[in-house]
Protein backbone atom coordinates (compact mmCIF):
# COMPACT_ATOMS: atom_id res chain seq x y z
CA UNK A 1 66.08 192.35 5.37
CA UNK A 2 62.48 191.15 5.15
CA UNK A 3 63.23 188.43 7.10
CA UNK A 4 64.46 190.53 9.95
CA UNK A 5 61.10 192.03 9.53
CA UNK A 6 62.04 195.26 7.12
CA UNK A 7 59.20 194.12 4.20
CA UNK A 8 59.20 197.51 2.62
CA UNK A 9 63.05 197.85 2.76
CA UNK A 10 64.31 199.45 -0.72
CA UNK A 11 66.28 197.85 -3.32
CA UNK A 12 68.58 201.18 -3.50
CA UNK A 13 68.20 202.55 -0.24
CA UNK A 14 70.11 205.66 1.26
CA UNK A 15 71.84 205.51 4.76
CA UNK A 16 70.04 207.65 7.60
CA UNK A 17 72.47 210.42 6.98
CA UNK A 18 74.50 211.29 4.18
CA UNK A 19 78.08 210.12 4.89
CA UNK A 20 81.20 211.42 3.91
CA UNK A 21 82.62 210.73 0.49
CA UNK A 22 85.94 210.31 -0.21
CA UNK A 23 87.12 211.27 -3.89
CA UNK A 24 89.24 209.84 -5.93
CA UNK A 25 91.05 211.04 -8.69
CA UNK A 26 89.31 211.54 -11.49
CA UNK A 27 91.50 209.38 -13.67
CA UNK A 28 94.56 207.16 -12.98
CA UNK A 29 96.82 210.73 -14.18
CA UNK A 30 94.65 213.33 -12.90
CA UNK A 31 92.83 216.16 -14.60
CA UNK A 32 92.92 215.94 -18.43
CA UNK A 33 90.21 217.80 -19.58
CA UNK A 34 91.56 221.68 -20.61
CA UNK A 35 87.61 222.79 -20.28
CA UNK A 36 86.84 221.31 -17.26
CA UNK A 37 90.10 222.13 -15.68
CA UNK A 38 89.32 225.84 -17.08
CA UNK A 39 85.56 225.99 -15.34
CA UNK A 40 85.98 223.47 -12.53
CA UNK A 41 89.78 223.62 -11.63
CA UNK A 42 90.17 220.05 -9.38
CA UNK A 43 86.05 219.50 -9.07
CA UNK A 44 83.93 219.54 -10.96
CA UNK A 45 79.89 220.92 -12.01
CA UNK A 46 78.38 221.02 -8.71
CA UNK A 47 74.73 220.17 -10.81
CA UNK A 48 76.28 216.86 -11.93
CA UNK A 49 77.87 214.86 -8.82
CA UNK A 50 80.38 212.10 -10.60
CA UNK A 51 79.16 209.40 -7.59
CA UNK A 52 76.21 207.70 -8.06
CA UNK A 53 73.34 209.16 -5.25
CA UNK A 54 70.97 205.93 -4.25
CA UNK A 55 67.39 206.58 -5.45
CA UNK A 56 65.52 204.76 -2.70
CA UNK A 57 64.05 206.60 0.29
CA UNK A 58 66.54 206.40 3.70
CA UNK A 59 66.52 204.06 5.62
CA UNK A 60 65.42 203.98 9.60
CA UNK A 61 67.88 203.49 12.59
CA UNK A 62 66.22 199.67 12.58
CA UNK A 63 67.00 198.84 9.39
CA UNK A 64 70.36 200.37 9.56
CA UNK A 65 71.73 198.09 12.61
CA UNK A 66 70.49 194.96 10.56
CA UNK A 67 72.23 195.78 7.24
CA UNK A 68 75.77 194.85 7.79
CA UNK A 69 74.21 190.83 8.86
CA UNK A 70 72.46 191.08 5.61
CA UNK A 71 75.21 192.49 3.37
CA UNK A 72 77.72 189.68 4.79
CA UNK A 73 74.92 187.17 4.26
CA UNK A 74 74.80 188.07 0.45
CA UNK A 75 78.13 188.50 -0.25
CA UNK A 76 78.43 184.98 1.10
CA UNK A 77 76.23 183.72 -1.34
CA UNK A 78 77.23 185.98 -4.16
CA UNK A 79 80.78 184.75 -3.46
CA UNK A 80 80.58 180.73 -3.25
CA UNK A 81 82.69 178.80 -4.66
CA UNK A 82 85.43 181.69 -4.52
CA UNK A 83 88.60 181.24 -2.58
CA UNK A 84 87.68 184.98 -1.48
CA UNK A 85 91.82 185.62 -0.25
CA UNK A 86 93.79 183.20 -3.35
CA UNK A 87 91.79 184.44 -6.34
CA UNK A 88 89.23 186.57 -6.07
CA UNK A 89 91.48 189.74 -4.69
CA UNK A 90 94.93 188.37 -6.00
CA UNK A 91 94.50 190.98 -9.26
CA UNK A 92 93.70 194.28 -6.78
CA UNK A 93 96.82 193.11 -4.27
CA UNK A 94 98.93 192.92 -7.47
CA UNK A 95 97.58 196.35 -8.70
CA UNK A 96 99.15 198.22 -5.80
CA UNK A 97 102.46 196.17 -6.08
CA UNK A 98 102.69 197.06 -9.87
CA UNK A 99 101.59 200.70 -8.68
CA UNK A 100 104.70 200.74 -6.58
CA UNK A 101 107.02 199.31 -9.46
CA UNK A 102 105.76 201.91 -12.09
CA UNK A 103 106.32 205.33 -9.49
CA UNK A 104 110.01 203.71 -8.96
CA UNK A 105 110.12 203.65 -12.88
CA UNK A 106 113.10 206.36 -14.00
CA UNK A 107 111.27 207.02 -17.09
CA UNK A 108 108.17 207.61 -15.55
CA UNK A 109 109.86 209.54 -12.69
CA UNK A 110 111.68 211.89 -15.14
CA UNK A 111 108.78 212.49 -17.25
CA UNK A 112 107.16 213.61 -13.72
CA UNK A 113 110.18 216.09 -13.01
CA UNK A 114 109.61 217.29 -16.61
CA UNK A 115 105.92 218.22 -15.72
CA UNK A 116 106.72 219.33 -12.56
CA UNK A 117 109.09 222.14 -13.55
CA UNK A 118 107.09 223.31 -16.26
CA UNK A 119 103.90 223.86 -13.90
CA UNK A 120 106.27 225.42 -10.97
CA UNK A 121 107.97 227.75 -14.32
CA UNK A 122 103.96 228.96 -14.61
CA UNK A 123 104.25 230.78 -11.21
CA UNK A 124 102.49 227.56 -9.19
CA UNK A 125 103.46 224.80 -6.63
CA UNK A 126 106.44 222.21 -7.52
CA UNK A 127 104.07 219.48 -6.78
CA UNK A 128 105.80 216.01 -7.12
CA UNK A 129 103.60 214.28 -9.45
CA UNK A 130 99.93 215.27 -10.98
CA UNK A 131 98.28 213.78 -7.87
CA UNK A 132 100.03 215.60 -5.54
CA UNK A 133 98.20 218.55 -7.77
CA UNK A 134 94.96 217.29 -7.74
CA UNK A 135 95.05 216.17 -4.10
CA UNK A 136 96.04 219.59 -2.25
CA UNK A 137 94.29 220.65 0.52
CA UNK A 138 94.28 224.00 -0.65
CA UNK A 139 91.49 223.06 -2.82
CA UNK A 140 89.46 222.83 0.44
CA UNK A 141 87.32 219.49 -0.54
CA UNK A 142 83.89 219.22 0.86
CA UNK A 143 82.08 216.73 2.54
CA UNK A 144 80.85 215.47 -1.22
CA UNK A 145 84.49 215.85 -2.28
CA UNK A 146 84.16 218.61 -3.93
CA UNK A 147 86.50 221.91 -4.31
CA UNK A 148 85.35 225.54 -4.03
CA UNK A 149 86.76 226.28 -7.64
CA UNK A 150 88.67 229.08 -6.74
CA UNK A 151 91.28 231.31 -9.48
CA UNK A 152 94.16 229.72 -8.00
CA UNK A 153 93.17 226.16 -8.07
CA UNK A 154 91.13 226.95 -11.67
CA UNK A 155 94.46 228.57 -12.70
CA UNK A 156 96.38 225.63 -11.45
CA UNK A 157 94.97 222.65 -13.23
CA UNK A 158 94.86 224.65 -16.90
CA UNK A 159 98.41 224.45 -16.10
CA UNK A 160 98.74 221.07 -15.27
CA UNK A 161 96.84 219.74 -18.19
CA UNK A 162 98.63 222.08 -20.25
CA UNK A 163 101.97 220.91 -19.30
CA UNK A 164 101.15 217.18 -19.15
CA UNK A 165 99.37 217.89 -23.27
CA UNK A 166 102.79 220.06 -24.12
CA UNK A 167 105.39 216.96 -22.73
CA UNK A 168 102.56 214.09 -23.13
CA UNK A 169 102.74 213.28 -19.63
CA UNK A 170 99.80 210.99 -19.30
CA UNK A 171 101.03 209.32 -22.29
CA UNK A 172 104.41 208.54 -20.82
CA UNK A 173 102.96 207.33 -17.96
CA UNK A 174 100.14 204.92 -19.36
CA UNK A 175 102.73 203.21 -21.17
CA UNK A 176 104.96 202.66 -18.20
CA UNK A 177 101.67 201.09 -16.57
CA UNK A 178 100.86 199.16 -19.43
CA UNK A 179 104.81 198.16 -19.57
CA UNK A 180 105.09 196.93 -15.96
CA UNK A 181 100.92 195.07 -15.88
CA UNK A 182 102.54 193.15 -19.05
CA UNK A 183 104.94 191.43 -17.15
CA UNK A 184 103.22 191.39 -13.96
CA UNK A 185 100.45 189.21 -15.97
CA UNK A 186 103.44 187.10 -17.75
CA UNK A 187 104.85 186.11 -14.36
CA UNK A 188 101.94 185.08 -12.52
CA UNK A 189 99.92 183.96 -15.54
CA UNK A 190 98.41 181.16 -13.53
CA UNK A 191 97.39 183.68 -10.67
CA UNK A 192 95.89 185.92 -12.47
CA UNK A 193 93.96 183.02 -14.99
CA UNK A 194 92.45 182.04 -11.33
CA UNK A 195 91.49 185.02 -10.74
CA UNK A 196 89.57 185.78 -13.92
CA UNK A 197 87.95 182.54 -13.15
CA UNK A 198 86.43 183.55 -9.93
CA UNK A 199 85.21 186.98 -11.79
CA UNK A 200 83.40 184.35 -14.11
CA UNK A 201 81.84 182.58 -11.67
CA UNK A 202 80.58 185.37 -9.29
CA UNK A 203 79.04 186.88 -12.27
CA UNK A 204 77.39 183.28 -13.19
CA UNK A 205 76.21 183.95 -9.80
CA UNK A 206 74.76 187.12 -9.76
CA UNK A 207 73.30 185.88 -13.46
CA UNK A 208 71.47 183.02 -11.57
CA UNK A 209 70.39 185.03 -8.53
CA UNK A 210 68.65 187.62 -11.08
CA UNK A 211 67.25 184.47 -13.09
CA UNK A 212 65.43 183.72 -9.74
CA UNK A 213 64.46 187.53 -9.13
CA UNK A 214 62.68 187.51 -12.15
């Protein structure tokens, strides 16, 4: 950026307006927490934002229009060596393939119908799984992802943590995960061994690049 003539531009810098976030779940199984599912329903303390705010001052329209060269220029250099499509994002492409395979799991998929009915036999939604839950646009998410915390929703997820603690939901379904990874990494051993080796040498990388930094 300095060379494009931003000398001043900040190491953390914040975009010219604040964009929209998107929220994930909070975990891989949704809401866990019986307090914060009590006090925050699907969102959480409005004083402590989960995403990481950049601490930098914003930057101008100028600087703006030259950051995506610059980005692309340093993931370039952050990323030599890598075979960027082969190894480096083989693991995340095989993450939502195993994703698919442990939803299509009968155990899983039963333990989920289990849940399900015993949320719904509370006097709320049949939702489908504990994302579905957590994911309703009932829950009216802001701009910062957010919800408004209302009785219903708040009244909602104690019931879907309570039912996934009573019929150990989350249990159930980290071991499927863990079950299906297992031979996901025992079938494509070699992949996945190239892959870790690319994570090895981007962070040699980024170790050199910070040498240099000082």
């Amino acid at each position: 950026m300095a060379g494009r003539g931003h000398a001043d531009f900040p190491l953390d810098p914040r975009y010219p307006s604040d964009p929209i976030v998107a929220t994930a779940v909070s975990t891989d199984y949704g809401v866990l927490d019986l307090a914060t599912a009590r006090r925050w329903g699907y969102g959480w303390d409005p004083a402590k934002s989960p995403a990481l705010r950049p601490k930098g001052r914003r930057m101008t329209n100028a600087e703006y229009a030259d950051l995506p060269a610059c980005s692309a220029e340093a993931s370039r250099r952050l990323l030599r060596g890598i075979d960027l499509k082969r190894d480096w994002l083989y693991a995340s492409t095989r993450a939502i393939e195993v994703d698919k395979a442990v939803k299509r799991d009968p155990r899983l998929r039963a333990a989920w119908d289990v849940w399900s009915r015993c949320v719904a036999e509370q006097g709320f939604t049949r939702y489908p799984d504990p994302v579905a839950a957590y994911t309703d646009t009932a829950w009216h998410r802001g701009s910062d992802g957010n919800t408004r915390h209302t009785q219903r929703e708040r009244a909602t997820a104690v019931a879907d943590v309570t039912c996934k603690r009573r019929h150990h939901t989350a249990e159930l379904w980290h071991a499927a995960r863990a079950q299906k990874q297992a031979v996901d990494i025992t079938r494509h051993r070699d992949r996945y061994a190239a892959g870790l080796q690319a994570l090895r040498t981007y962070r040699a990388t980024i170790a050199e690049v910070l040498r240099k930094l000082g």
